[in-house]
PDB file of N, CA and C in Angstrom:
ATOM      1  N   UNK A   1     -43.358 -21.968-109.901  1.00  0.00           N
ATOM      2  CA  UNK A   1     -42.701 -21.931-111.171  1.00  0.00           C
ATOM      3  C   UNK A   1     -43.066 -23.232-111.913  1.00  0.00           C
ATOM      4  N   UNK A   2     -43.244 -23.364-113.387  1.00  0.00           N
ATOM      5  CA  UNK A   2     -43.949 -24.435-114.076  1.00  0.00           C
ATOM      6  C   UNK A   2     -42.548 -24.845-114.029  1.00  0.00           C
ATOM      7  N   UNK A   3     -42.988 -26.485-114.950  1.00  0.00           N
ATOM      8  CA  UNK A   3     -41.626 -27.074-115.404  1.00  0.00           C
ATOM      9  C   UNK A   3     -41.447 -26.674-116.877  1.00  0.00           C
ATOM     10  N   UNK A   4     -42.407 -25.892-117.253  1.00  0.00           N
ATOM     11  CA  UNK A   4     -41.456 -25.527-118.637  1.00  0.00           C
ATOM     12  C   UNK A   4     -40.704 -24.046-118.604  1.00  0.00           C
ATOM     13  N   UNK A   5     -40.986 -23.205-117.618  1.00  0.00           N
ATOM     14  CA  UNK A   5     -39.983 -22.220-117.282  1.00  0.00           C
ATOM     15  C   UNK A   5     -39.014 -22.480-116.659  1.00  0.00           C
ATOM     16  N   UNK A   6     -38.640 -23.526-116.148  1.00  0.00           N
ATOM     17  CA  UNK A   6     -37.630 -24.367-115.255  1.00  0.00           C
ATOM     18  C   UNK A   6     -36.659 -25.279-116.591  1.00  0.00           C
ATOM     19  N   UNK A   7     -37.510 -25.420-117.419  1.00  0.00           N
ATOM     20  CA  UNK A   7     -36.349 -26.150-119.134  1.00  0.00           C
ATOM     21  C   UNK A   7     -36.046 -24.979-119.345  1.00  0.00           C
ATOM     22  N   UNK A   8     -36.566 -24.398-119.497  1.00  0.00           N
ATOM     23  CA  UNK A   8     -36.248 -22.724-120.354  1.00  0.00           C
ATOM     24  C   UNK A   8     -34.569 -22.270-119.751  1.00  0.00           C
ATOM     25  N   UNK A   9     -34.937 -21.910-118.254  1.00  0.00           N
ATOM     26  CA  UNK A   9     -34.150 -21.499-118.014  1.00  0.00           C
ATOM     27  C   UNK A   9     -32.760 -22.482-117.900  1.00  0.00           C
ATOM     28  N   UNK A  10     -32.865 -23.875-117.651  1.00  0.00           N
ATOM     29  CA  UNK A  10     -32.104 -24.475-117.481  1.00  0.00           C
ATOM     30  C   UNK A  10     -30.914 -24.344-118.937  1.00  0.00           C
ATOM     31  N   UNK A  11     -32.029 -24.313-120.059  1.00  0.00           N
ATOM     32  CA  UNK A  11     -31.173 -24.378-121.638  1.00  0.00           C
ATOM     33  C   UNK A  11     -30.311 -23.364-121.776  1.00  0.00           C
ATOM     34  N   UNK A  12     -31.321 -21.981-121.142  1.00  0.00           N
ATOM     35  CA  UNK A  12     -30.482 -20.886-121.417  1.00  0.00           C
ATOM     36  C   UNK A  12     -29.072 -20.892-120.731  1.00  0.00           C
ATOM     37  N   UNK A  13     -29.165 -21.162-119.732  1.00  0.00           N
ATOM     38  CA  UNK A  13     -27.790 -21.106-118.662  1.00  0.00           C
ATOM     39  C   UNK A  13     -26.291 -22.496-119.942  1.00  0.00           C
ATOM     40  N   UNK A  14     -27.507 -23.588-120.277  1.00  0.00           N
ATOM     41  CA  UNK A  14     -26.522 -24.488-121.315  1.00  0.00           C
ATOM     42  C   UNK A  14     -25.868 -23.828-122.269  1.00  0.00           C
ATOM     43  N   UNK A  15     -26.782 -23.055-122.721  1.00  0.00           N
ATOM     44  CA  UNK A  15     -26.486 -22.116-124.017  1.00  0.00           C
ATOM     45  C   UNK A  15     -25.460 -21.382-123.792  1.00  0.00           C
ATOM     46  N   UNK A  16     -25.465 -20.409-122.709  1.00  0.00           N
ATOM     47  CA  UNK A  16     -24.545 -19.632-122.225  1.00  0.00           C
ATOM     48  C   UNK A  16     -23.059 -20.227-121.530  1.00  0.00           C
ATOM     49  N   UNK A  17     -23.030 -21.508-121.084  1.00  0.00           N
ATOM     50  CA  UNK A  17     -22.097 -21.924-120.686  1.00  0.00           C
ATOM     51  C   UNK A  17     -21.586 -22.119-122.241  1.00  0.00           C
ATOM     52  N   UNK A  18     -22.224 -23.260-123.370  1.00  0.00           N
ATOM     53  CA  UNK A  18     -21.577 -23.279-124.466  1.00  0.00           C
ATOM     54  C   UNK A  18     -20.459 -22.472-125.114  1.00  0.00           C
ATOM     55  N   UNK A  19     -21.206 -20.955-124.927  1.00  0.00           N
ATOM     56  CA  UNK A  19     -20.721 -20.042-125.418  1.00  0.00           C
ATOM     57  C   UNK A  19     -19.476 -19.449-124.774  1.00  0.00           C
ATOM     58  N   UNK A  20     -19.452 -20.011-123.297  1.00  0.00           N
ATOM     59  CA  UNK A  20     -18.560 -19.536-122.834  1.00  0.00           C
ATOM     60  C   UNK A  20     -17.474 -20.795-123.505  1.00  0.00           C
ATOM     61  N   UNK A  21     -17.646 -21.635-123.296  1.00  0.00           N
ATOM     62  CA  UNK A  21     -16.815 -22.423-123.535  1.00  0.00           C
ATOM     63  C   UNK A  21     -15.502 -22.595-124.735  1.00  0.00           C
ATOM     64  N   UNK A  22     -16.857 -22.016-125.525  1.00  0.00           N
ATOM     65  CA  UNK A  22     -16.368 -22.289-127.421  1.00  0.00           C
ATOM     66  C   UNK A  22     -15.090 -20.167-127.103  1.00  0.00           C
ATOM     67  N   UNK A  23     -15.949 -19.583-126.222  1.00  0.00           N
ATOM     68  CA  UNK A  23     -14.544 -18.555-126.464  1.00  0.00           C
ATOM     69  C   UNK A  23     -13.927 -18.609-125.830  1.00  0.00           C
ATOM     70  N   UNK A  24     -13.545 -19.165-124.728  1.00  0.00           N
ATOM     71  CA  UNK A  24     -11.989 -19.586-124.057  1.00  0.00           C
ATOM     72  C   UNK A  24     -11.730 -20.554-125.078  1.00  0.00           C
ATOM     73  N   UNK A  25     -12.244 -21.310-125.613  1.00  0.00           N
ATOM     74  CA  UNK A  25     -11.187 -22.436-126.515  1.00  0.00           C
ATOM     75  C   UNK A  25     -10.733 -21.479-127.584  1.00  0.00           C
ATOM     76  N   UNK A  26     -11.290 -20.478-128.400  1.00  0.00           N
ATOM     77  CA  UNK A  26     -10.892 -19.601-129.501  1.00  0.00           C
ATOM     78  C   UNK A  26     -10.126 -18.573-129.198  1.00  0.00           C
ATOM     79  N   UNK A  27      -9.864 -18.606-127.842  1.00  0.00           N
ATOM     80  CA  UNK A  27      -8.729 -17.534-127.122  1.00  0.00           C
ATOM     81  C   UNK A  27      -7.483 -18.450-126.607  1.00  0.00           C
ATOM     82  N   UNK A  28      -7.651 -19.096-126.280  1.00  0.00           N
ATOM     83  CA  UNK A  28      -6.728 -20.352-126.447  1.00  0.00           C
ATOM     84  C   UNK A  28      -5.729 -20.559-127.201  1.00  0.00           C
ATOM     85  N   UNK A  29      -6.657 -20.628-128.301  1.00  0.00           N
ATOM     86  CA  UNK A  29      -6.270 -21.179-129.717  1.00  0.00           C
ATOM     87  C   UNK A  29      -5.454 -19.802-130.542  1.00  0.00           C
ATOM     88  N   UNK A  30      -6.291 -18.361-129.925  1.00  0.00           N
ATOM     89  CA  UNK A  30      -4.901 -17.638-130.726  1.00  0.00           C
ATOM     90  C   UNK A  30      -4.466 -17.091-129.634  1.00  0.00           C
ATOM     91  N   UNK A  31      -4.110 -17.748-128.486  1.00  0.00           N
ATOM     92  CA  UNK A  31      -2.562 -17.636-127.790  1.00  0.00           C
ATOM     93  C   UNK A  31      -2.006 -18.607-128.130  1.00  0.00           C
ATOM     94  N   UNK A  32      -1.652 -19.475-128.527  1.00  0.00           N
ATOM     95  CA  UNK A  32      -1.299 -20.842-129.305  1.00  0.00           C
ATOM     96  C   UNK A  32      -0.215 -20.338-130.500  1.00  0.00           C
ATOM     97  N   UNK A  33      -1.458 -19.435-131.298  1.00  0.00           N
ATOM     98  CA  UNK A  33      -0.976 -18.458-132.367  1.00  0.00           C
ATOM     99  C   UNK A  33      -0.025 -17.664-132.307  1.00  0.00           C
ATOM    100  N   UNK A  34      -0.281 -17.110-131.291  1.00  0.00           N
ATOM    101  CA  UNK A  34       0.676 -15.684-130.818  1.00  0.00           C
ATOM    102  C   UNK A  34       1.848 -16.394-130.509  1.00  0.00           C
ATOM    103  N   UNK A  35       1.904 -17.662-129.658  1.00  0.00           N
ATOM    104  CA  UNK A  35       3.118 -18.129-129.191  1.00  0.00           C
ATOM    105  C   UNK A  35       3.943 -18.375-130.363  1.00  0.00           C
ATOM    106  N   UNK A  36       3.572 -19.499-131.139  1.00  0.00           N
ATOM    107  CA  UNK A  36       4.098 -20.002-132.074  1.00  0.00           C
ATOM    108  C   UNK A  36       4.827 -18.983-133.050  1.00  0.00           C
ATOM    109  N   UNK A  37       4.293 -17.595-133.412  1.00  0.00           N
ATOM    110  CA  UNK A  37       4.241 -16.610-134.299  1.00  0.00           C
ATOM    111  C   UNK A  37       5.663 -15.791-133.334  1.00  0.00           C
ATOM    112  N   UNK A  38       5.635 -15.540-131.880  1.00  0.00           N
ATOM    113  CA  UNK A  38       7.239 -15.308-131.296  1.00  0.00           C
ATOM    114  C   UNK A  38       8.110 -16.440-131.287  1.00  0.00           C
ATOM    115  N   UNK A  39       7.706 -17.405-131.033  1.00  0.00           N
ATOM    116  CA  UNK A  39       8.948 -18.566-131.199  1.00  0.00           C
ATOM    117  C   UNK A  39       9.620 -18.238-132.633  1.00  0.00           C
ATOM    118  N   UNK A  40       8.657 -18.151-133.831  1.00  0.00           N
ATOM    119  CA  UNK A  40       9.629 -18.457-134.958  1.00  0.00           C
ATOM    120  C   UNK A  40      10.248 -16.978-135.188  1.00  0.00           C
ATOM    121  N   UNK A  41       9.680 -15.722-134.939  1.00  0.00           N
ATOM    122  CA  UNK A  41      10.600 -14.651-134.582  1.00  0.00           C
ATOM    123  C   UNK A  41      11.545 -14.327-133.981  1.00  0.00           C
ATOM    124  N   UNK A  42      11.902 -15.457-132.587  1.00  0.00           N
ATOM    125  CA  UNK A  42      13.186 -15.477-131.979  1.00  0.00           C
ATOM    126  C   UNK A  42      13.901 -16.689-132.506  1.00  0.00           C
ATOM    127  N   UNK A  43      13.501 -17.581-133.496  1.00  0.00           N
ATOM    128  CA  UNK A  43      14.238 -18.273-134.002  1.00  0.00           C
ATOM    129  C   UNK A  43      15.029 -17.453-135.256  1.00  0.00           C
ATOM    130  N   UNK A  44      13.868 -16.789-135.569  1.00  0.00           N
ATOM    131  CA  UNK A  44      14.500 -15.966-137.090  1.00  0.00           C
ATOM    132  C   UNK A  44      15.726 -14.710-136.236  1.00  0.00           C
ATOM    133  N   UNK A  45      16.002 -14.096-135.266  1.00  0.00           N
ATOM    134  CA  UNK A  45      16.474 -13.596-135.175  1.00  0.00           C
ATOM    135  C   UNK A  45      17.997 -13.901-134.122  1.00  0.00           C
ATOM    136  N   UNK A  46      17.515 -15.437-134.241  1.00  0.00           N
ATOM    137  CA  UNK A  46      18.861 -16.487-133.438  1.00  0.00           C
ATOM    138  C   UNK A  46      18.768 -16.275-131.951  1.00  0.00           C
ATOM    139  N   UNK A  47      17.687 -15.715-131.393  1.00  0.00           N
ATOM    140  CA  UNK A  47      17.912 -15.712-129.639  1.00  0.00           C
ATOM    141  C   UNK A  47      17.689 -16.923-129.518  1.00  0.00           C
ATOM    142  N   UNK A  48      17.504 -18.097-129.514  1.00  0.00           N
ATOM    143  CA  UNK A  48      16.765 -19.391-129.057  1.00  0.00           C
ATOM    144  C   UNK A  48      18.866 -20.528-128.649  1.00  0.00           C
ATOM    145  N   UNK A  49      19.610 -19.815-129.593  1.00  0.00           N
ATOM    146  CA  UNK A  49      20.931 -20.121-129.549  1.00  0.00           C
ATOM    147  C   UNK A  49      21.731 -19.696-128.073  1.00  0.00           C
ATOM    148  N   UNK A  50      21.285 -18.260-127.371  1.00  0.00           N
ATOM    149  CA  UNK A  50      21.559 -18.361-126.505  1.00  0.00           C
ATOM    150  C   UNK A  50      21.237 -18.419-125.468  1.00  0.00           C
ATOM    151  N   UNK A  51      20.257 -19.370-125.177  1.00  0.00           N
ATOM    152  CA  UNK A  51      19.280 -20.528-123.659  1.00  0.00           C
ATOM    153  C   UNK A  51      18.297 -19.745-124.405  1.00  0.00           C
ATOM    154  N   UNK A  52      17.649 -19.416-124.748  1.00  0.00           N
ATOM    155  CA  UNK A  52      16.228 -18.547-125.514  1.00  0.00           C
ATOM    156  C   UNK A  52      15.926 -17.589-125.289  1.00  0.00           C
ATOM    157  N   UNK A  53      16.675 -16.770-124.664  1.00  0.00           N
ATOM    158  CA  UNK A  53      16.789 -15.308-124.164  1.00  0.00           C
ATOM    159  C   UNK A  53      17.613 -14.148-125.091  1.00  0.00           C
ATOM    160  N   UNK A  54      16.954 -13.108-125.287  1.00  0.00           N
ATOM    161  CA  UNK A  54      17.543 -12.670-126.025  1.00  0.00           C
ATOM    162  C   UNK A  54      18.249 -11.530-125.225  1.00  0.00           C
ATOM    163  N   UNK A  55      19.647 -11.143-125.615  1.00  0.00           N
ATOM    164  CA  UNK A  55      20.129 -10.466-124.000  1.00  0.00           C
ATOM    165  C   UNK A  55      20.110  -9.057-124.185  1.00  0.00           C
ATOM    166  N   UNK A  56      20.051  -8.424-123.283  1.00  0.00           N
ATOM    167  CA  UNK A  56      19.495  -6.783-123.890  1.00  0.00           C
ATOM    168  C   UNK A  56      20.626  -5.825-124.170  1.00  0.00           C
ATOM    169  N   UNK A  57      20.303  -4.824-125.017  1.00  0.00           N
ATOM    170  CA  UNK A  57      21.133  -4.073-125.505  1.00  0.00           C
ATOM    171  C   UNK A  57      21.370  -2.754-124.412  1.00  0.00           C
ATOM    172  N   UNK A  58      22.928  -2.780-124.341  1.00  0.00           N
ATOM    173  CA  UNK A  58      22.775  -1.901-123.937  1.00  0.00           C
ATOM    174  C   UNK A  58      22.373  -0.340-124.114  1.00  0.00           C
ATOM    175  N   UNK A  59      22.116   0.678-123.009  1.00  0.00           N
ATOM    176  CA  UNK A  59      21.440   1.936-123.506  1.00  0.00           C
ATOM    177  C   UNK A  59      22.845   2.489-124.524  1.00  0.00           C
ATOM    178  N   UNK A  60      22.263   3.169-125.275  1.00  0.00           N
ATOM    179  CA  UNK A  60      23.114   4.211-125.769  1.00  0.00           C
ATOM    180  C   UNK A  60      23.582   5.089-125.669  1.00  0.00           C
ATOM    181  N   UNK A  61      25.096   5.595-125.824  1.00  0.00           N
ATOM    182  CA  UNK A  61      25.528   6.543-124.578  1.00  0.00           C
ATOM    183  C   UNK A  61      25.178   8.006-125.186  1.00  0.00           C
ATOM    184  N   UNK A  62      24.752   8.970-124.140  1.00  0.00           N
ATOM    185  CA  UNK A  62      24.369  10.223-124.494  1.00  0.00           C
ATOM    186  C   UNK A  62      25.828  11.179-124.989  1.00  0.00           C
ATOM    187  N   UNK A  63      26.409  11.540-125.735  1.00  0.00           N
ATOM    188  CA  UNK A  63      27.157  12.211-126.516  1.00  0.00           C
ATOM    189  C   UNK A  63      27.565  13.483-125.923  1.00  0.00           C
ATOM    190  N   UNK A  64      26.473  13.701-125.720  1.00  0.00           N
ATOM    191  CA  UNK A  64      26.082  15.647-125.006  1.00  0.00           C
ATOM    192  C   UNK A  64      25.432  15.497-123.064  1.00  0.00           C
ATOM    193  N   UNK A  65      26.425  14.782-122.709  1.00  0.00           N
ATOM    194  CA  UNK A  65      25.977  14.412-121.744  1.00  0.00           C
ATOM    195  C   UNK A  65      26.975  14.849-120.542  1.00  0.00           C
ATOM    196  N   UNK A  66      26.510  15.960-119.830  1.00  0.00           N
ATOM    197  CA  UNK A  66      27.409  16.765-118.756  1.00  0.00           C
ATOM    198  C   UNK A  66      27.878  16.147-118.264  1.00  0.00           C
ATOM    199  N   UNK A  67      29.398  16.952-118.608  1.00  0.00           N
ATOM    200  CA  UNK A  67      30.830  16.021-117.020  1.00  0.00           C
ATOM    201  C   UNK A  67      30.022  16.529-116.055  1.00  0.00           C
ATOM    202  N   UNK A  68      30.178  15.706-114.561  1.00  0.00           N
ATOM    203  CA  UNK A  68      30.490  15.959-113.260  1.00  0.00           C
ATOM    204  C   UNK A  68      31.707  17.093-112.900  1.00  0.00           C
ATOM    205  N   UNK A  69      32.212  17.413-112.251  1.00  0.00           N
ATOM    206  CA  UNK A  69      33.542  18.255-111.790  1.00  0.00           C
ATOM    207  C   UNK A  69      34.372  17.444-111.776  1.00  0.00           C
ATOM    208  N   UNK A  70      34.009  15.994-110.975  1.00  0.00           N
ATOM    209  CA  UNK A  70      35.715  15.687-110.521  1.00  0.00           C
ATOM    210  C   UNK A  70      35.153  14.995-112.069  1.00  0.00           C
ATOM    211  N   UNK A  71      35.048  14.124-113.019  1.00  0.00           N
ATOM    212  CA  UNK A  71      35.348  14.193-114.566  1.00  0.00           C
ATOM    213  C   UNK A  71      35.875  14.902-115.216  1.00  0.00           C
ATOM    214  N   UNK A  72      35.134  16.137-115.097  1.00  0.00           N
ATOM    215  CA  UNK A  72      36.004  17.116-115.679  1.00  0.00           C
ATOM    216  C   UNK A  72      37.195  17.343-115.243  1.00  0.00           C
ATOM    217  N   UNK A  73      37.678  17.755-113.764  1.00  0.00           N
ATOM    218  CA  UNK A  73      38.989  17.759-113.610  1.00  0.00           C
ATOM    219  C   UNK A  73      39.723  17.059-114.151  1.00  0.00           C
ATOM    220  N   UNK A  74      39.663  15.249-113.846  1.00  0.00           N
ATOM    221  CA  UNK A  74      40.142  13.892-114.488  1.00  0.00           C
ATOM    222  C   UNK A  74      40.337  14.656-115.983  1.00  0.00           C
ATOM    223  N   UNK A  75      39.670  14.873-116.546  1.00  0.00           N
ATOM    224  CA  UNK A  75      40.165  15.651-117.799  1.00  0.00           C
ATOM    225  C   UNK A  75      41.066  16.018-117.937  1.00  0.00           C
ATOM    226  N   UNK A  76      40.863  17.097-117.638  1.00  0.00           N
ATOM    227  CA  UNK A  76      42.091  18.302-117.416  1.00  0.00           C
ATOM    228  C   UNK A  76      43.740  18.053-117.155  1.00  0.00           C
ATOM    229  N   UNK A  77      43.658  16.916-115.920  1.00  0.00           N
ATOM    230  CA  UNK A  77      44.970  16.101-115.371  1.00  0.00           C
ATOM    231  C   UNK A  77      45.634  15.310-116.547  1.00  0.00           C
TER     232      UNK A  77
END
């Protein structure tokens, strides 16, 4: 192998690391984004007031939602 196919390849591999480099820093940079962009959404919506968690809602109760028997009995009594 010459030494100028031996620069060649050496640049290319530089080149390619570069590139790797510059897009983890630009992925980085918009998770950075993303973070910042939920922080001020849980600030705007006051979870950060209670420890920064926002606490979950409970399910909503089904309306049309079959008694059991002994419920129903309890009913009835």
């Amino acid at each position: 192998m010459s030494q100028t196919d031996k620069y060649i390849r050496q640049d290319s591999r530089r080149h390619k690391t570069d590139e790797t480099e510059q897009y983890l820093e630009d992925r980085a940079q918009l998770l950075d984004t993303i973070r910042e962009m939920i922080n001020v959404e849980i600030d705007r919506r006051g979870g950060c007031m209670q420890g920064g968690a926002i606490p979950p809602k409970p399910p909503p109760e089904d309306e049309h939602r079959k008694l059991t028997f002994l419920q129903w009995l309890k009913n009835l009594i």
